[in-house]
Protein backbone atom coordinates (compact mmCIF):
# COMPACT_ATOMS: atom_id res chain seq x y z
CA UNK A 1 64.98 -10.34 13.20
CA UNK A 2 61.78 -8.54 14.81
CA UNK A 3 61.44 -6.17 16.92
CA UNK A 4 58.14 -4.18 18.38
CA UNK A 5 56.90 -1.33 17.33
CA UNK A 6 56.65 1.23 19.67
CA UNK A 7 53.80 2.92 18.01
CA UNK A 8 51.48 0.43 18.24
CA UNK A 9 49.37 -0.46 21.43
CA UNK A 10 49.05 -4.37 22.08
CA UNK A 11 45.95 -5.74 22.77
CA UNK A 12 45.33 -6.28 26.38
CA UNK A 13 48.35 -4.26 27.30
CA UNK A 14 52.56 -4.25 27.66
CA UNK A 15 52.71 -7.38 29.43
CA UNK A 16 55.19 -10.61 29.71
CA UNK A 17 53.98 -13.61 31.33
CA UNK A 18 57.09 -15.17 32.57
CA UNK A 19 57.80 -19.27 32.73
CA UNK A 20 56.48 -19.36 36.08
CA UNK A 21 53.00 -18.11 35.53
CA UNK A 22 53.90 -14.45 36.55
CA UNK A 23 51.98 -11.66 34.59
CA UNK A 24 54.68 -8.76 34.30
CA UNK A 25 53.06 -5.50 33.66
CA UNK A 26 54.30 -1.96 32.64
CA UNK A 27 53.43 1.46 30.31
CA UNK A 28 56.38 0.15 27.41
CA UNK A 29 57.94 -2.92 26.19
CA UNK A 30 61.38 -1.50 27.83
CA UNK A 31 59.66 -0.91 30.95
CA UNK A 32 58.29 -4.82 31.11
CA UNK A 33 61.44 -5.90 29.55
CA UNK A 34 63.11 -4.12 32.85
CA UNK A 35 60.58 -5.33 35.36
CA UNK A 36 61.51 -8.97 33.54
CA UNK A 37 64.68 -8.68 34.74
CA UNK A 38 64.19 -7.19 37.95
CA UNK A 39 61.70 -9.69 38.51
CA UNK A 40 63.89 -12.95 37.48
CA UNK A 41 66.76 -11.51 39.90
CA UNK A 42 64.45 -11.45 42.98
CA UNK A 43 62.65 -14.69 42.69
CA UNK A 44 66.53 -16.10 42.31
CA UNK A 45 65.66 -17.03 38.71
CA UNK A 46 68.41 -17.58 35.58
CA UNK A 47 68.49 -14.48 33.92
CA UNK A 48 67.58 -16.09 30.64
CA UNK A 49 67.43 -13.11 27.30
CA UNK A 50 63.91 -11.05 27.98
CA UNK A 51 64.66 -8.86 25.32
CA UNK A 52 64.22 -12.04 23.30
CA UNK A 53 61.63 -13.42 25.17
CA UNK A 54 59.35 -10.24 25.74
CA UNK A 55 59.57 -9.93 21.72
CA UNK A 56 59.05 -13.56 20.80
CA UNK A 57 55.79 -14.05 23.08
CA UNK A 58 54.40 -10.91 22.03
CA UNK A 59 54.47 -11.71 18.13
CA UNK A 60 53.08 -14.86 18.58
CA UNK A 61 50.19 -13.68 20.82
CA UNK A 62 49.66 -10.52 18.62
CA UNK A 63 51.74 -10.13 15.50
CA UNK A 64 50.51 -6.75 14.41
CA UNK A 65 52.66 -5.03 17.15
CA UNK A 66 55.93 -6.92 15.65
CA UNK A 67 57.99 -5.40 12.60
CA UNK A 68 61.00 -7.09 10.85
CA UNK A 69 63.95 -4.94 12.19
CA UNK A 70 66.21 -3.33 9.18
CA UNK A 71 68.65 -0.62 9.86
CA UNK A 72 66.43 1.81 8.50
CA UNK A 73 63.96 1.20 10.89
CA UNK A 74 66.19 1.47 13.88
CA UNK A 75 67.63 4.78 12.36
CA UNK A 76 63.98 5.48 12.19
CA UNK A 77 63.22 4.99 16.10
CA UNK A 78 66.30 6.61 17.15
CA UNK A 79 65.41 9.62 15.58
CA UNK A 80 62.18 9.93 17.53
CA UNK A 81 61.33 13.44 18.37
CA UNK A 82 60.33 14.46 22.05
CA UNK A 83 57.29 15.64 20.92
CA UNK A 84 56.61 12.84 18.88
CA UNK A 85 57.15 10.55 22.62
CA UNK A 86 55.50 12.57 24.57
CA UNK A 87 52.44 12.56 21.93
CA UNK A 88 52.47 9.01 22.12
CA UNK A 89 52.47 8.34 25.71
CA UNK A 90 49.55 11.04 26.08
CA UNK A 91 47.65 8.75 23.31
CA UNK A 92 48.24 5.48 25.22
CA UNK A 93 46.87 7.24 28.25
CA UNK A 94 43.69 8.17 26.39
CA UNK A 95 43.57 4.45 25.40
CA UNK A 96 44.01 2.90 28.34
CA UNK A 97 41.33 5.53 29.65
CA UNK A 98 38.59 3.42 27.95
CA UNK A 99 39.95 -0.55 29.52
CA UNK A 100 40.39 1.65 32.72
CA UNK A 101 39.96 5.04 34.55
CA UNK A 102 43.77 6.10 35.65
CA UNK A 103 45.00 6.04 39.07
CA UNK A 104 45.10 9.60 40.69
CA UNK A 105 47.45 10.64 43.66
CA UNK A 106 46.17 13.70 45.66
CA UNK A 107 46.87 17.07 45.19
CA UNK A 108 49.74 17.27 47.78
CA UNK A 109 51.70 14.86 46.51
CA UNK A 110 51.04 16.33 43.23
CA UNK A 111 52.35 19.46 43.64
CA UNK A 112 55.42 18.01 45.55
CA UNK A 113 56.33 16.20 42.71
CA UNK A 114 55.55 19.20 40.56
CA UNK A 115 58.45 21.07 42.46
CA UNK A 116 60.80 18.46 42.02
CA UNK A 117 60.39 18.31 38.19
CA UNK A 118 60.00 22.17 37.87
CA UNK A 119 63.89 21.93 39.17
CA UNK A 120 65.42 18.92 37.27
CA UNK A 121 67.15 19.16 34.20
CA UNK A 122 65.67 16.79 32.33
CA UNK A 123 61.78 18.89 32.37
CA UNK A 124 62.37 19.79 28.59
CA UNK A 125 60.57 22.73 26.61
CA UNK A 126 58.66 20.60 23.78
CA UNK A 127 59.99 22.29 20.32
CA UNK A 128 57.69 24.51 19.07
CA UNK A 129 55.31 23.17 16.69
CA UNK A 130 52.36 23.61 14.86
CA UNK A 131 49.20 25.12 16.54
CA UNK A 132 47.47 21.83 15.89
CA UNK A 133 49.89 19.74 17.51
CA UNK A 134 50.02 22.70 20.49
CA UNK A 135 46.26 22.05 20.70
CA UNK A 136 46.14 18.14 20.47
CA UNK A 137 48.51 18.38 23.80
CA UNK A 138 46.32 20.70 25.61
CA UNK A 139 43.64 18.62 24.81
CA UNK A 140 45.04 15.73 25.61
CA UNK A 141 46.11 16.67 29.37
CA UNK A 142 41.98 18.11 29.87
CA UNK A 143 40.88 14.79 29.02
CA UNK A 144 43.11 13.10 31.36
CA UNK A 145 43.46 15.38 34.37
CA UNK A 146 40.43 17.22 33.96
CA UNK A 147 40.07 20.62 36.52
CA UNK A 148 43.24 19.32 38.29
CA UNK A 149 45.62 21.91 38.79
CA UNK A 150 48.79 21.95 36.05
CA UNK A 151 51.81 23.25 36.85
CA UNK A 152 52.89 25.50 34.15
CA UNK A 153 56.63 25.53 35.55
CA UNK A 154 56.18 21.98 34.11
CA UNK A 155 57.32 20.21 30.10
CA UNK A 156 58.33 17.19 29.36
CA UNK A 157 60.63 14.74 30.72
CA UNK A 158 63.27 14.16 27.98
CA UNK A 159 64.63 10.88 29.60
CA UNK A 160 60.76 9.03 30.07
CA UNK A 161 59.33 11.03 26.72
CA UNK A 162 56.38 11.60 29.47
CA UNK A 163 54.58 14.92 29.57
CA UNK A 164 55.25 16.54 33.40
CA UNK A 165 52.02 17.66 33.59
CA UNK A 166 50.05 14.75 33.26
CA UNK A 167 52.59 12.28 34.71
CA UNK A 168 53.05 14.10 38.53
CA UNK A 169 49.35 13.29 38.92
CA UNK A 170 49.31 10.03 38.04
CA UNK A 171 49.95 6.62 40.44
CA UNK A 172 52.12 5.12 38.47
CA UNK A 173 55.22 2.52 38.98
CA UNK A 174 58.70 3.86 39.55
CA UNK A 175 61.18 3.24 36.91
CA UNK A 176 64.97 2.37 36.53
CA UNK A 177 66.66 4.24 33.82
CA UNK A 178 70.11 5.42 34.84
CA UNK A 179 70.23 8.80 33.24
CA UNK A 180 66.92 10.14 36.11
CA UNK A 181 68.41 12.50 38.67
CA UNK A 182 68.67 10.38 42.23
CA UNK A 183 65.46 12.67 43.73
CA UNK A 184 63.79 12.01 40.73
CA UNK A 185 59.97 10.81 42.39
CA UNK A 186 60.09 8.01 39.01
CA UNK A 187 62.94 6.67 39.54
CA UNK A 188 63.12 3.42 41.41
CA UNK A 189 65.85 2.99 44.37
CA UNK A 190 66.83 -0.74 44.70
């Protein structure tokens, strides 16, 4: 069986394009797997199996992002430190960065959802570390946000493996996992 490989970035982006032409878009194959879903039970669509779907039309149109799935390799993924997520998504930022400058919201709305992660219980301390992986973070977040203002109240979010910093600046999509607090600014209300 294959599955994808989280460590990887496709070509061209996480995307699904669904039976009817629809291009479905999103920062992870869970997230487009999720907005598959979402998507199918709005237009009024049969669920169908995206998981199965998402994975099968991605290793045919690029089968360097597909693995064959063992045991080991799911231990493997489970086992994925926060720092090793949060490392990732600041890399796919910095990738994406080239294809296209990100999406900023202003300052205001920054800081608002600043204070709202400063408070939650999911804004996680990364473990400490090496000074090298310390400085690959740091130097991550200046290439991204620049002289905005960082919140140093802010971590990581251990439920979205996102770095807080970077992520309350950014306009990106909300997001459905279960586990977000309800006043969580990510989290998407249906």
């Amino acid at each position: 069986m294959k599955s994808l490989n989280p460590n990887i970035f496709p070509k061209g982006g996480y995307f699904f394009r669904d039976s009817d032409g629809a291009k479905i878009f999103a920062d992870s194959w869970p997230g487009v797997i999720r907005r598959v879903e979402a998507y199918r039970k709005r237009a009024g669509y049969p669920p169908g199996n995206p998981t199965d779907e998402v994975i099968a039309q991605v290793c045919a149109r690029d089968g360097t992002v597909c693995v064959e799935t063992t045991e080991a390799y799911a231990s493997q993924l489970r086992k994925t430190s926060l720092k090793g997520r949060v490392l990732q998504y600041l890399n796919r930022l910095r990738q994406n960065k080239t294809k296209e400058p990100p999406a900023f919201v202003d300052e205001s709305e920054a800081r608002r959802r600043a204070a709202v992660c400063a408070k939650c219980p999911k804004n996680t301390a990364l473990p400490g570390g090496c000074a090298s992986c310390k400085a690959a973070v740091t130097e991550m977040r200046k290439d991204l946000l620049g002289p905005k203002f960082i919140d140093g109240r802010l971590e990581a979010c251990i439920i979205l493996g996102e770095d807080l910093p970077v992520s309350s600046h950014l306009d990106q999509q909300t997001v459905i996992p279960e586990e977000l607090p309800g006043d969580c600014w990510r989290k998407r209300v249906l």
